[in-house]
C-alpha atoms as a PDB file:
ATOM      1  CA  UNK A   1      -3.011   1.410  38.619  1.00  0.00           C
ATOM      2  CA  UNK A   2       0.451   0.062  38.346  1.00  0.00           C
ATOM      3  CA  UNK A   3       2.777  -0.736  35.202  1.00  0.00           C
ATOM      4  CA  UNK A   4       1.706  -4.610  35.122  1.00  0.00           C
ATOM      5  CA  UNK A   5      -1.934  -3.914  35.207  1.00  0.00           C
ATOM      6  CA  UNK A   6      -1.639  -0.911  32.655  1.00  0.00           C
ATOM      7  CA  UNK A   7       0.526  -3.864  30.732  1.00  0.00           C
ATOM      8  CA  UNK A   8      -2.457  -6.108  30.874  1.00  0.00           C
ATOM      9  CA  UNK A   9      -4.931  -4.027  29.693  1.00  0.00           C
ATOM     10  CA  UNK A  10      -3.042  -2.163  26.912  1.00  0.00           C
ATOM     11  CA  UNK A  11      -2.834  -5.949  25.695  1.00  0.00           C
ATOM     12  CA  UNK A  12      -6.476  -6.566  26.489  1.00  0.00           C
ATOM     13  CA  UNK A  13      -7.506  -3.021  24.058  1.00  0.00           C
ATOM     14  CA  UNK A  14      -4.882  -4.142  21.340  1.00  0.00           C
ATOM     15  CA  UNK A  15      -6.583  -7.914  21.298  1.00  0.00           C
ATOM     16  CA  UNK A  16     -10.136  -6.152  21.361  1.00  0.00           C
ATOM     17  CA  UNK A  17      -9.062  -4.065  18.589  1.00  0.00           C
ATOM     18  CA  UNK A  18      -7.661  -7.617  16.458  1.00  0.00           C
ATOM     19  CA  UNK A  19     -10.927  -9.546  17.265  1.00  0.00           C
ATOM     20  CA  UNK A  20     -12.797  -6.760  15.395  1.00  0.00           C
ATOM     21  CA  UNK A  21     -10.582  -6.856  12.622  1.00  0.00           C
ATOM     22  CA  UNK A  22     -10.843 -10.419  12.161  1.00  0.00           C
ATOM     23  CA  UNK A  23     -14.614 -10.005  12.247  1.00  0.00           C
ATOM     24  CA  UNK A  24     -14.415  -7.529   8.881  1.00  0.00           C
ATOM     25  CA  UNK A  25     -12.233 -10.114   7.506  1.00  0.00           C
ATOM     26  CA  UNK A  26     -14.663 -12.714   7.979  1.00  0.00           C
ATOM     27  CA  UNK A  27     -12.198 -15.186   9.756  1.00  0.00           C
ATOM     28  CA  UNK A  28     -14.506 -15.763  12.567  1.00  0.00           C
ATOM     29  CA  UNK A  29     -12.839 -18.372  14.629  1.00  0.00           C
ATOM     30  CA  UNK A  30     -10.373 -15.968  15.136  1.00  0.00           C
ATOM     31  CA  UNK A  31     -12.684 -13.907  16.161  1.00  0.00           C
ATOM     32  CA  UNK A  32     -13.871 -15.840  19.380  1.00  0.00           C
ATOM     33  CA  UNK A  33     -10.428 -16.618  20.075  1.00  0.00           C
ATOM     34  CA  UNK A  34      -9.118 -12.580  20.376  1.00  0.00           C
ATOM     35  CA  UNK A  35     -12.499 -11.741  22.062  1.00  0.00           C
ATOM     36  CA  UNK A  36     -11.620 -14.724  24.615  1.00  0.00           C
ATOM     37  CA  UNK A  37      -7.950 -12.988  24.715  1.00  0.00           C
ATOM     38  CA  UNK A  38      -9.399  -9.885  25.003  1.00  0.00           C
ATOM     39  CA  UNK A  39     -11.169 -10.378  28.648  1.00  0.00           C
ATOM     40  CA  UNK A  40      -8.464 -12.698  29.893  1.00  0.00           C
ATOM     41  CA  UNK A  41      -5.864  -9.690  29.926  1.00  0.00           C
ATOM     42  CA  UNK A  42      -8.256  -7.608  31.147  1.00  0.00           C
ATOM     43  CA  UNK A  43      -8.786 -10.002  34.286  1.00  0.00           C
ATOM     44  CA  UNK A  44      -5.117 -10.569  34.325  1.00  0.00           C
ATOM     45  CA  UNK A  45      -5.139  -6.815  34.256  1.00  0.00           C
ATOM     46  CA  UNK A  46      -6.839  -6.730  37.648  1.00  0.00           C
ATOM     47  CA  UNK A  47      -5.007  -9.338  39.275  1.00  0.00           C
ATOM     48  CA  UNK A  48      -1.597  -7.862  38.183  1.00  0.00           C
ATOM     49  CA  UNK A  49      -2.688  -4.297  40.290  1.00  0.00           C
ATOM     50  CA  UNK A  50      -3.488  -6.425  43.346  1.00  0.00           C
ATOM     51  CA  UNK A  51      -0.380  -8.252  43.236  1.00  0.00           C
ATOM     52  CA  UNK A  52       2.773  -7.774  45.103  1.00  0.00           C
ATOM     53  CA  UNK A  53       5.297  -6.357  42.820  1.00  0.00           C
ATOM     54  CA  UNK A  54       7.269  -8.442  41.135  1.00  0.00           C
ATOM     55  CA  UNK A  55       4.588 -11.315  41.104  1.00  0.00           C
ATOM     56  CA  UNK A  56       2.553 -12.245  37.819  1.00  0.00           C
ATOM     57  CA  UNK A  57      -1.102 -13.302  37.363  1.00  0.00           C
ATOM     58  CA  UNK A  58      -1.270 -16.865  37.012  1.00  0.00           C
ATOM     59  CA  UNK A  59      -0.774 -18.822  33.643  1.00  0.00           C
ATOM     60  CA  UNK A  60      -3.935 -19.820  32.884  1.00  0.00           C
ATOM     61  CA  UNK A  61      -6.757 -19.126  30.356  1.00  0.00           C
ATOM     62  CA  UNK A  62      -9.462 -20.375  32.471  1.00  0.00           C
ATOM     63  CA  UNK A  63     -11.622 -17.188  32.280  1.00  0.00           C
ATOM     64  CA  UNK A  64     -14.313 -18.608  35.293  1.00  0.00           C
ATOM     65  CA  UNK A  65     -10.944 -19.454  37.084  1.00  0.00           C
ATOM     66  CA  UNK A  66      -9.257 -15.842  36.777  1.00  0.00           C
ATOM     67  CA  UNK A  67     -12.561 -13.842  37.385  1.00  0.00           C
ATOM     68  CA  UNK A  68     -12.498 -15.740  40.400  1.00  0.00           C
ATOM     69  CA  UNK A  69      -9.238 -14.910  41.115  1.00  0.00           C
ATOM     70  CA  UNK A  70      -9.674 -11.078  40.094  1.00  0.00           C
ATOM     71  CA  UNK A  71     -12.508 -11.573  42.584  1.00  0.00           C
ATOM     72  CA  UNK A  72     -14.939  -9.684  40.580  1.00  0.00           C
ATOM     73  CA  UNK A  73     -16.532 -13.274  40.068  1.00  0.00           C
ATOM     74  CA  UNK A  74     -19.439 -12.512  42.685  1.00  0.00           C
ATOM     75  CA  UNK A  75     -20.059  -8.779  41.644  1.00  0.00           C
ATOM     76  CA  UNK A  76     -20.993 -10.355  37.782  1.00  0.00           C
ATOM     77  CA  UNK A  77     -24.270 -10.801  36.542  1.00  0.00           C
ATOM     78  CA  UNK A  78     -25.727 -14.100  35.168  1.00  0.00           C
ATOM     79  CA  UNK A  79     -25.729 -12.848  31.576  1.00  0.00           C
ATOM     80  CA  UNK A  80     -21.334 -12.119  32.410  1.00  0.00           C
ATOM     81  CA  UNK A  81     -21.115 -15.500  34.070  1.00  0.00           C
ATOM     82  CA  UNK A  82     -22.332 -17.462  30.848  1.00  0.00           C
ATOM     83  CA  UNK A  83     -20.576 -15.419  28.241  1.00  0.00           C
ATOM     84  CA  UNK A  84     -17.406 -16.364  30.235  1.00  0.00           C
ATOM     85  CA  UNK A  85     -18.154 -20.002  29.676  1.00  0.00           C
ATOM     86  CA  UNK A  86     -19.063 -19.643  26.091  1.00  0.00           C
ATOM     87  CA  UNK A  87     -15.761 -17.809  25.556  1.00  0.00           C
ATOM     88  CA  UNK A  88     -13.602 -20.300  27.497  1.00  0.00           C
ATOM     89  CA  UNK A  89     -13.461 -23.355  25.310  1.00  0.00           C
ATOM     90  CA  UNK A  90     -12.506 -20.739  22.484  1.00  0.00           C
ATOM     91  CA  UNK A  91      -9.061 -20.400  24.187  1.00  0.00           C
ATOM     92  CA  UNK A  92      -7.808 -24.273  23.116  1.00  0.00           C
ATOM     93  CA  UNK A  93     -10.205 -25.342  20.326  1.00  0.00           C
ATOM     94  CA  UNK A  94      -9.232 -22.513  18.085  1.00  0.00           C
ATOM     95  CA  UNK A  95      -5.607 -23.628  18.400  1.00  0.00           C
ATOM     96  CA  UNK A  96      -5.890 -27.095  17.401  1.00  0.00           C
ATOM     97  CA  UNK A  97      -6.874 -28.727  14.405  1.00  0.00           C
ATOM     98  CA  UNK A  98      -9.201 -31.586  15.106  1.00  0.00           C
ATOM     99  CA  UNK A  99     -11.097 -28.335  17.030  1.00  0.00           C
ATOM    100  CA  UNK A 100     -11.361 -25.715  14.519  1.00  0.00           C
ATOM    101  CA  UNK A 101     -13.358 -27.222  11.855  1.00  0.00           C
ATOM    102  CA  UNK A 102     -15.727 -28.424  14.203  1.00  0.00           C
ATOM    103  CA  UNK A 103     -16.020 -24.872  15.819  1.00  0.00           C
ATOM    104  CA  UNK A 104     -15.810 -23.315  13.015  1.00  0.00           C
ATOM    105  CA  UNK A 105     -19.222 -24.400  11.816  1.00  0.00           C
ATOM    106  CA  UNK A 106     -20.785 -22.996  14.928  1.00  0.00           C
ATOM    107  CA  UNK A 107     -19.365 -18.868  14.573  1.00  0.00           C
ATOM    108  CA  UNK A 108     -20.843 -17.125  11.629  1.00  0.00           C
ATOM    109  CA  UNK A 109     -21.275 -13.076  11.554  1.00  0.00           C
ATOM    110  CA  UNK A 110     -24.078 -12.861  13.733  1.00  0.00           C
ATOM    111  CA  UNK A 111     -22.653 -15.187  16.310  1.00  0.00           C
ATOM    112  CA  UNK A 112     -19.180 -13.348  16.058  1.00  0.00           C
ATOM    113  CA  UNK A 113     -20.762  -9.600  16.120  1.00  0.00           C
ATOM    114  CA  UNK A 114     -22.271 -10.715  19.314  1.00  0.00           C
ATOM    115  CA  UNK A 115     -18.973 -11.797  20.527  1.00  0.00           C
ATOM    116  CA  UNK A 116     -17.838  -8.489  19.857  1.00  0.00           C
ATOM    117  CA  UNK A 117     -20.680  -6.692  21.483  1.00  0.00           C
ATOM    118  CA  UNK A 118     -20.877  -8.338  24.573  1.00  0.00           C
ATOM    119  CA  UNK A 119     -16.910  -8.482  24.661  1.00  0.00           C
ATOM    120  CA  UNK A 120     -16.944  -4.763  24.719  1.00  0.00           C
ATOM    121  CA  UNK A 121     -19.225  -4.692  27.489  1.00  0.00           C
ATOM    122  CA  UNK A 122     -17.469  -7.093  29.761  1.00  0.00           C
ATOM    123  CA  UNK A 123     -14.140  -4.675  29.139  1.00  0.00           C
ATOM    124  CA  UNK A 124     -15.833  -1.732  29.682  1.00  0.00           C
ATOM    125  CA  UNK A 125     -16.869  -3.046  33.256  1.00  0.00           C
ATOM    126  CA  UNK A 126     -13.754  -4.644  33.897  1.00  0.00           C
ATOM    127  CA  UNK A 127     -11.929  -1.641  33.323  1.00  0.00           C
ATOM    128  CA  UNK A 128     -14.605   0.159  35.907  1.00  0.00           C
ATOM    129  CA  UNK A 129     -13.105  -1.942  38.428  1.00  0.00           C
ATOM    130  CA  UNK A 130      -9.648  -1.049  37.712  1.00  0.00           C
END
């Protein structure tokens, strides 16, 4: 791997690491919004080894977008493919106000430990295409 991508996914482990936190603190939208962090590095991760040096991965949070664009978006499962999608939205509603309450009332611990579960998974086989 090269210094960008081993940038990428130090941030990805450190975000992991905060999402987990937040879930023993009980401040679950922050929660989604780390694990969403979490895999976007990690595909940023990927695209930063494949790029030419010098370049950066793109500057967006769209996590369907930047699998694609790791193009590892084929190679993932159905279960992958959805959790992407529920994390996506994560990204922008957990930033703005007239969002959080409303998302809010859907993350609870069970919801969030699942985030964290299937978060770890997705890194783990990102990281086995690194």
């Amino acid at each position: 791997m090269n210094t960008m991508a081993d940038y990428w996914l130090s941030l990805a482990d450190y975000d992991f690491a905060t999402a987990k936190s937040m879930l023993k603190a009980k401040r679950y939208i922050y929660v989604g919004f780390m694990c969403h962090q979490t895999i976007e590095k990690a595909l940023k991760a990927i695209i930063a080894r494949d790029c030419s040096e010098g370049d950066m991965p793109p500057k967006i949070h769209n996590l369907v977008k930047l699998s694609i664009r790791a193009n590892v978006a084929e190679e993932m499962n159905i279960e992958q493919q959805d959790f992407l999608a529920d994390l996506n939205p994560l990204n922008i509603e957990a930033r703005y106000p007239e969002y959080k309450e409303k998302i809010a009332q859907t993350l609870d611990k069970k919801v969030c430990r699942n985030f964290i579960n299937k978060t770890e998974e997705l890194l783990c086989w990102i990281k086995e295409r690194l």
